[in-house]
Protein backbone atom coordinates (compact mmCIF):
# COMPACT_ATOMS: atom_id res chain seq x y z
CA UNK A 1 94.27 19.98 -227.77
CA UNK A 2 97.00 21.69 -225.56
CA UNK A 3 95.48 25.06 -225.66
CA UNK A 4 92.44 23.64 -224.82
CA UNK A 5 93.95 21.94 -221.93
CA UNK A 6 95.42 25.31 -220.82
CA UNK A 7 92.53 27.19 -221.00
CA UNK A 8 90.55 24.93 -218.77
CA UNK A 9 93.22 24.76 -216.05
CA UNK A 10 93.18 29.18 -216.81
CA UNK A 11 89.43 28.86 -215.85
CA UNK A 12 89.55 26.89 -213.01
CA UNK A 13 92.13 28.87 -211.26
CA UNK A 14 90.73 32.35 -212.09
CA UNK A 15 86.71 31.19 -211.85
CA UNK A 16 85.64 32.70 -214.90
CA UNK A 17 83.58 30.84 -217.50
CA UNK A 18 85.26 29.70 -220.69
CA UNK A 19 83.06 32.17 -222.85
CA UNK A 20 84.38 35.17 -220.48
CA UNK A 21 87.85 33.92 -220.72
CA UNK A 22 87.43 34.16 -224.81
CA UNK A 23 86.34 37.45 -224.37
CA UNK A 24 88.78 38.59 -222.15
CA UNK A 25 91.68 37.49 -224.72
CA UNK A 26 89.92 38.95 -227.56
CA UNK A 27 89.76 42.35 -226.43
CA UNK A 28 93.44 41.79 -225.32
CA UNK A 29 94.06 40.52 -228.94
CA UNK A 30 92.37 43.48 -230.60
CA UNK A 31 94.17 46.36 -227.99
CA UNK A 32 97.25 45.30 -228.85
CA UNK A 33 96.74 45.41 -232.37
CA UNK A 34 95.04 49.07 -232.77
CA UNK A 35 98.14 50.18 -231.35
CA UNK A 36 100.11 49.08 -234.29
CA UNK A 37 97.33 50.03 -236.63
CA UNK A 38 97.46 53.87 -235.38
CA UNK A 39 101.50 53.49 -235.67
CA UNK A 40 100.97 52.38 -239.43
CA UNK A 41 98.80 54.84 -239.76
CA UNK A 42 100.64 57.74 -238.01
CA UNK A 43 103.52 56.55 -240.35
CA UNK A 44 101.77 56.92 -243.38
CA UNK A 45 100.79 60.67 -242.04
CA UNK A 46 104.83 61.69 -241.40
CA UNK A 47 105.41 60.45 -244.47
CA UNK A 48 102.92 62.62 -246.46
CA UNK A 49 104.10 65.58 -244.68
CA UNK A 50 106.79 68.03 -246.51
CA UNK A 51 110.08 67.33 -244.89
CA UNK A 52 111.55 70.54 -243.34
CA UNK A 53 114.40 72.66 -244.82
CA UNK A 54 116.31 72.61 -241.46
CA UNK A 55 117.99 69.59 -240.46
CA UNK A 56 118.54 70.27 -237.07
CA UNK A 57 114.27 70.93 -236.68
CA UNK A 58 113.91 67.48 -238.23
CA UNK A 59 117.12 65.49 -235.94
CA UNK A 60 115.25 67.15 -232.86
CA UNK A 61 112.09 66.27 -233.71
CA UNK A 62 113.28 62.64 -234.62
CA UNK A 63 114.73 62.43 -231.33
CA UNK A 64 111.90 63.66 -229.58
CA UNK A 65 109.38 61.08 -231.43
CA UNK A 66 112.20 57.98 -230.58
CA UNK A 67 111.53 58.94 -226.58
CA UNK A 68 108.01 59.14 -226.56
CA UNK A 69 105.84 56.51 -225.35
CA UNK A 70 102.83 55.91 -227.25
């Protein structure tokens, strides 16, 4: 198996045990999918939320939104 393969030769450079390596990648795996639950999530909340009546509010705050790192 060429992942197992690779994740032998991973463990021998870096010294940590396979189980530790598993772990490792699993929290990895699950941090970088929260992030694009709370997106989903903080999608679902704009899009409950009464749009404004002035368009120039709402283009700012798009803008704003587009340039912020999450």
């Amino acid at each position: 198996d060429p992942l197992f393969v690779k994740d032998e030769r991973l463990a021998r450079k870096k010294r940590p045990s396979r189980s530790s390596l598993y772990s490792q990648a699993l929290r990895e795996y699950l941090a970088r999918h929260a992030k694009h639950e709370i997106t989903a999530r903080l999608d679902r909340m704009c899009a409950e939320m009464p749009a404004t009546s002035d368009p120039g509010i709402a283009a700012a705050s798009r803008r704003i939104l587009e340039f912020t790192e999450w």
